[in-house]
N, C-alpha and C. Protein backbone atom coordinates (compact mmCIF):
# COMPACT_ATOMS: atom_id res chain seq x y z
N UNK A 1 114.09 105.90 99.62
CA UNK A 1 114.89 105.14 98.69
C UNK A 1 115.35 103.85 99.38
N UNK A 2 115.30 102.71 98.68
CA UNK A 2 115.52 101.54 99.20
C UNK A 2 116.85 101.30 99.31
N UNK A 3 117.68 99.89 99.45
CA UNK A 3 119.20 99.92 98.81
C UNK A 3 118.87 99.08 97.76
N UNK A 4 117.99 98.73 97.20
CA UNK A 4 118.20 98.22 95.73
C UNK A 4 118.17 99.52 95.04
N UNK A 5 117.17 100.62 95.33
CA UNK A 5 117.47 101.90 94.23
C UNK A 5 118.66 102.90 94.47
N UNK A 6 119.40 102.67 95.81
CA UNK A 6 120.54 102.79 96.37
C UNK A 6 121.77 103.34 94.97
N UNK A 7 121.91 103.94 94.89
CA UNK A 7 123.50 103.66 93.74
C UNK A 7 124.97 103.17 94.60
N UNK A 8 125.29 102.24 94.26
CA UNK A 8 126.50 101.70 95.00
C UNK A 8 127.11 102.67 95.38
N UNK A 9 127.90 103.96 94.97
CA UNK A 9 128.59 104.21 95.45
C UNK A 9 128.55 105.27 96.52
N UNK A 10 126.79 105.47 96.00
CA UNK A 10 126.45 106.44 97.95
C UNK A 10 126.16 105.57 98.76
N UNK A 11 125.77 104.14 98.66
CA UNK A 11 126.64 103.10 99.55
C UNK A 11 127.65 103.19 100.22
N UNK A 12 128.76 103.40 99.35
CA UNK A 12 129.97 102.86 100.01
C UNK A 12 130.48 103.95 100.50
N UNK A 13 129.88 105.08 100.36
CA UNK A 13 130.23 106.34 100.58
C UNK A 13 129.81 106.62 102.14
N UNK A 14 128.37 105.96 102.23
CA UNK A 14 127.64 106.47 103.49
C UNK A 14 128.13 105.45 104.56
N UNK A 15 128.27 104.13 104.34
CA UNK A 15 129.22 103.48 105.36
C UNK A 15 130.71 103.91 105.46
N UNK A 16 131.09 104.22 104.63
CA UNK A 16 132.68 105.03 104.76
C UNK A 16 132.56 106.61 104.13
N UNK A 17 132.81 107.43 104.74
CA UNK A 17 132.77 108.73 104.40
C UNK A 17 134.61 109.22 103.54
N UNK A 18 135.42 108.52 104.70
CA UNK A 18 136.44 108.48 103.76
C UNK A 18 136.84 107.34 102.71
N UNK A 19 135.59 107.09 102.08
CA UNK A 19 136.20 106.14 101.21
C UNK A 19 135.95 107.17 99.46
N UNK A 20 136.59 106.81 98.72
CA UNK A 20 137.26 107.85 97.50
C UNK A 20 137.19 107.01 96.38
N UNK A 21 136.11 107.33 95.50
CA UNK A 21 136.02 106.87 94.14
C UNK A 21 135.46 108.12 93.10
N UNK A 22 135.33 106.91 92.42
CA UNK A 22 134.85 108.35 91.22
C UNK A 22 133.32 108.47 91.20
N UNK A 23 132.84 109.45 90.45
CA UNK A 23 131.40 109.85 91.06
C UNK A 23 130.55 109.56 89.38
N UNK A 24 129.43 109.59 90.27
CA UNK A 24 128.10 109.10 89.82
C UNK A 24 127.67 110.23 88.71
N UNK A 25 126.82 109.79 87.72
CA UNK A 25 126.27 111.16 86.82
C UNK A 25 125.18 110.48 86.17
N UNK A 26 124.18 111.42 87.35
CA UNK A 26 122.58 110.94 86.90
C UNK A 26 122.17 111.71 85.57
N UNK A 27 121.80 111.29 84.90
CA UNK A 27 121.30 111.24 83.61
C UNK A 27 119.66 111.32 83.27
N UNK A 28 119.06 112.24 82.91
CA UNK A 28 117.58 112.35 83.06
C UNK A 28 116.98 112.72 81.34
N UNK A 29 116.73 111.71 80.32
CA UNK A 29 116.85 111.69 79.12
C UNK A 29 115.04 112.31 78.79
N UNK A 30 115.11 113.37 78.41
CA UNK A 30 114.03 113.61 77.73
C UNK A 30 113.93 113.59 76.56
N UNK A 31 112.63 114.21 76.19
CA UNK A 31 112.18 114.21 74.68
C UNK A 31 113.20 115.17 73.89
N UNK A 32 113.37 116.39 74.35
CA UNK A 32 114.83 117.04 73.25
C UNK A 32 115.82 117.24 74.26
N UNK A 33 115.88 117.31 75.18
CA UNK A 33 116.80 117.60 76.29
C UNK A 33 117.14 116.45 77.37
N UNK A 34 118.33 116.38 77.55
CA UNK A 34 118.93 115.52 78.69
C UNK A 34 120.10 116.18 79.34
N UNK A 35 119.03 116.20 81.25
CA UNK A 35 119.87 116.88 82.30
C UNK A 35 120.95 115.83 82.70
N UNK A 36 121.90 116.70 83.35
CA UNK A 36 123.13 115.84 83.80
C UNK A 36 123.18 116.05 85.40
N UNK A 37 123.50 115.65 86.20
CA UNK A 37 123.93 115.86 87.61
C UNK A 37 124.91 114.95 88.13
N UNK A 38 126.22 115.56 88.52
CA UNK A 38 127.04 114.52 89.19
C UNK A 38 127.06 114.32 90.68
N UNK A 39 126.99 113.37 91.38
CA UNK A 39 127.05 113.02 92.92
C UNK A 39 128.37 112.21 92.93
N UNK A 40 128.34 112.34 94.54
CA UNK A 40 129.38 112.07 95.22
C UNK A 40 128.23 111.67 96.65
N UNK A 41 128.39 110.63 96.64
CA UNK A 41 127.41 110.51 97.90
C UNK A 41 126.27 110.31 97.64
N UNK A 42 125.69 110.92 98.98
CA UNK A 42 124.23 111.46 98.55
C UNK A 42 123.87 113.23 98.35
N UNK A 43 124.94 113.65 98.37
CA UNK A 43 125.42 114.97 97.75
C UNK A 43 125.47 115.09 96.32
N UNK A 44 124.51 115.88 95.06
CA UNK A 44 124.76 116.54 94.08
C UNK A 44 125.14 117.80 93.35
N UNK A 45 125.19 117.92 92.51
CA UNK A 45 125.43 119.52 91.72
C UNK A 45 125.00 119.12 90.34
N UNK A 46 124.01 119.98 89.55
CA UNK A 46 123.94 120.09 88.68
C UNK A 46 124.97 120.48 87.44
N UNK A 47 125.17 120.00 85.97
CA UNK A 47 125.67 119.44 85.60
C UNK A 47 125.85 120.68 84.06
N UNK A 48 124.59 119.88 83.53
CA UNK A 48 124.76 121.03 82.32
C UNK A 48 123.20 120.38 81.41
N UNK A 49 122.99 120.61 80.70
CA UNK A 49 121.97 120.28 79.64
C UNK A 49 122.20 119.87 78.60
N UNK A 50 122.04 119.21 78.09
CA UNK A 50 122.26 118.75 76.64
C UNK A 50 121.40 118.68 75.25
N UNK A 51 121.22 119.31 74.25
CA UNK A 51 120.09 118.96 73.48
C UNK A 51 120.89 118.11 72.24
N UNK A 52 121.46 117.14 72.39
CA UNK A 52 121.98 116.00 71.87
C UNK A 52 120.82 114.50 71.61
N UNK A 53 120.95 113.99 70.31
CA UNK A 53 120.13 112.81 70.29
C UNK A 53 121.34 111.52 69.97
N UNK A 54 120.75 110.53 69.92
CA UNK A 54 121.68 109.40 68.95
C UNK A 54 123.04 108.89 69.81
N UNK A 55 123.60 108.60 68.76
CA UNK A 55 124.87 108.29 68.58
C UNK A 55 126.07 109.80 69.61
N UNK A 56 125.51 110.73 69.24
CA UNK A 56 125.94 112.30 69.46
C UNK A 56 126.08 112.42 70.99
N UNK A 57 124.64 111.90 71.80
CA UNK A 57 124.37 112.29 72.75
C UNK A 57 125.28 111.34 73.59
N UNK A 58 125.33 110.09 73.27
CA UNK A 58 125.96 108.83 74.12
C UNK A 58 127.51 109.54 73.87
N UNK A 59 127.88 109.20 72.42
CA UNK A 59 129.80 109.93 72.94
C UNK A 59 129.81 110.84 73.70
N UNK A 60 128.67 112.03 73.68
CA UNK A 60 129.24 113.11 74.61
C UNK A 60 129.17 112.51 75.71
N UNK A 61 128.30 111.57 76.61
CA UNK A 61 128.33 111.24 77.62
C UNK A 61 129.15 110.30 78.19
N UNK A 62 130.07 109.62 77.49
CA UNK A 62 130.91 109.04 77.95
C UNK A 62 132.36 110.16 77.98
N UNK A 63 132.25 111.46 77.08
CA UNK A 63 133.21 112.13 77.11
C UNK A 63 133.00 112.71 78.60
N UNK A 64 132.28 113.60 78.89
CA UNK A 64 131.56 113.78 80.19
C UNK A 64 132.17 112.88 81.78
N UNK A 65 131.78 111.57 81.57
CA UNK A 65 131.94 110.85 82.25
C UNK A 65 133.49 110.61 82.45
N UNK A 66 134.27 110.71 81.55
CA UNK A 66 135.39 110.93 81.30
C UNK A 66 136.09 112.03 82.20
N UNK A 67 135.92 113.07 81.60
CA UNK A 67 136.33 113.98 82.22
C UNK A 67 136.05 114.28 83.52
N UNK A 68 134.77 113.89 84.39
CA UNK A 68 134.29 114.37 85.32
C UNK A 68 134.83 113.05 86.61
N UNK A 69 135.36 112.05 86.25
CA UNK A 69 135.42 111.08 86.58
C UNK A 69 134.30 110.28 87.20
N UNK A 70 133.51 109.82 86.57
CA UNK A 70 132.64 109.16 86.67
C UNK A 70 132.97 107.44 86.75
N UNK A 71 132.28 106.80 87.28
CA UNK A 71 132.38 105.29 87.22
C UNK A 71 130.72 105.00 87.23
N UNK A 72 130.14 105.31 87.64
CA UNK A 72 128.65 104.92 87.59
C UNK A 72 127.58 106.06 87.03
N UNK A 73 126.41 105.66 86.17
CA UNK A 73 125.34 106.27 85.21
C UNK A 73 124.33 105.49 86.41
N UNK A 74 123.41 106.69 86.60
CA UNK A 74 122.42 106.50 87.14
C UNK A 74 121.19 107.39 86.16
N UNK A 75 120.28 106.74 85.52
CA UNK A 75 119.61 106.48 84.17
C UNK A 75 118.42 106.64 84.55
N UNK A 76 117.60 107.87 84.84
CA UNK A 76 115.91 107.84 85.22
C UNK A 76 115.28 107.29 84.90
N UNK A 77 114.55 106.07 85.11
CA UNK A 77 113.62 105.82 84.15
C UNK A 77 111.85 105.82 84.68
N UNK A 78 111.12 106.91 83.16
CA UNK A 78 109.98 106.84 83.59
C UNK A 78 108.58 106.03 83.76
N UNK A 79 107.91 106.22 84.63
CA UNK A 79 106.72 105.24 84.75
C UNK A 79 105.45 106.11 84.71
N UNK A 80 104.73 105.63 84.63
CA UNK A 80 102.89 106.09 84.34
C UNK A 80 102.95 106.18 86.16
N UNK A 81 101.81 106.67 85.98
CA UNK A 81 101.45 107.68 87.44
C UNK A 81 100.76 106.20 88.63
N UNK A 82 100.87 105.07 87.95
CA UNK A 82 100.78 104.22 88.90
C UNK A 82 101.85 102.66 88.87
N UNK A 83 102.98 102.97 88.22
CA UNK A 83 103.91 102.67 88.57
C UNK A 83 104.44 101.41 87.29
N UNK A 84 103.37 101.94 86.42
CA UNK A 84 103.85 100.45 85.03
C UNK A 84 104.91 101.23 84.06
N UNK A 85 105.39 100.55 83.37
CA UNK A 85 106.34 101.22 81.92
C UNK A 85 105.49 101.93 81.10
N UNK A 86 105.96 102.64 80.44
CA UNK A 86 104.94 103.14 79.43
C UNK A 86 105.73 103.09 77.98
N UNK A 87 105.45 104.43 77.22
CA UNK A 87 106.02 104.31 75.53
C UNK A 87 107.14 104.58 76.30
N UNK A 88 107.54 105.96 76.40
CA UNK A 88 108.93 106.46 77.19
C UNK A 88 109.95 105.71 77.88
N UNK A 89 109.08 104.82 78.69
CA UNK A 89 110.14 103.77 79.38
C UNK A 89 110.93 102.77 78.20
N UNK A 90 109.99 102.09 77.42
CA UNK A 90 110.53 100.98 76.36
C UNK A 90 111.88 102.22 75.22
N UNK A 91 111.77 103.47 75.40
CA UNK A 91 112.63 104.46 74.62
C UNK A 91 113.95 104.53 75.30
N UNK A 92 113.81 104.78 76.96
CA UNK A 92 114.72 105.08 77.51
C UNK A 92 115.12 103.80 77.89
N UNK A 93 115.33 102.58 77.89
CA UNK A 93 115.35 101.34 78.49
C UNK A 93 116.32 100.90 76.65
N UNK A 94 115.74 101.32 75.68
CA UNK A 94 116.50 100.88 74.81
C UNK A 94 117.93 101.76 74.92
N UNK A 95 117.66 102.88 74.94
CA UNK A 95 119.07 104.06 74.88
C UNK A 95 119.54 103.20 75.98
N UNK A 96 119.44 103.15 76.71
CA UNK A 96 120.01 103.12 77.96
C UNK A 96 121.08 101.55 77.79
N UNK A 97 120.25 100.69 76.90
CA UNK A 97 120.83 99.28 76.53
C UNK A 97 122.17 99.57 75.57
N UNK A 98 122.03 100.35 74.34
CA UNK A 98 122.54 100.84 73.75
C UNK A 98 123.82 101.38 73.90
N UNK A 99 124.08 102.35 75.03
CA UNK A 99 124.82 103.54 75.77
C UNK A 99 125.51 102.24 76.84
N UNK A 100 125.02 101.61 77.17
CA UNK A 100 125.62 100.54 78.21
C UNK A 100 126.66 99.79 77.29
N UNK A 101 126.55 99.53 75.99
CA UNK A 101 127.09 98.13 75.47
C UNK A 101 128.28 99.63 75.32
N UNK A 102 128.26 100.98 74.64
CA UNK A 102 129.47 101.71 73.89
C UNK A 102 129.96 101.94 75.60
N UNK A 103 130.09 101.83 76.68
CA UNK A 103 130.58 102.17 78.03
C UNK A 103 131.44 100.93 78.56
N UNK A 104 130.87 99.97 78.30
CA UNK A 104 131.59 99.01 78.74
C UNK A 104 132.83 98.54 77.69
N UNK A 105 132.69 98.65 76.30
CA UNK A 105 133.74 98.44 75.23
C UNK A 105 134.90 99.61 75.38
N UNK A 106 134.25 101.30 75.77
CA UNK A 106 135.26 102.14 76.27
C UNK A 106 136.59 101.62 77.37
């Protein structure tokens, strides 16, 4: 992993061990299901599953994020087996645009 694919805050985590924020919740959006995992670091735990679409799936995830104290979404996104976008990517790249604009107005 590079530090551009880095998530800031296992950054700031791995140069300061005592440094204390709120944690990360990787997000892995499939076709009916989307996994959750929250980190702290470069340390995770699995999360829960969701078979949520829409509108449905984003509130719960900011409720989530909420509760779990989250400050940063780390958002899988997939590629073809030699490294271009595909249908899936232009799907998850829109949600993901979408879910960004209702996070930041929260």
């Amino acid at each position: 992993m590079s530090i551009e694919e880095t998530p800031p805050n296992a950054l700031r985590w791995d140069r300061n061990p005592n440094w204390w924020s709120g944690f990360s919740l990787g997000v892995d959006l499939g076709i009916s299901r989307t996994g959750l995992a929250v980190t702290k670091g470069f340390s995770f735990r699995p999360l829960t599953v969701l078979e949520l679409r829409g509108q449905k799936l984003e509130l719960q995830l900011l409720e989530i994020a909420e509760q779990q104290d989250v400050d940063e979404f780390i958002i899988g996104l997939p590629k073809s087996w030699d490294g271009k976008e595909t249908e899936k990517s232009n799907k998850v790249l829109s949600i993901t645009n979408r879910f960004a604009v209702q996070a930041v107005e929260r």
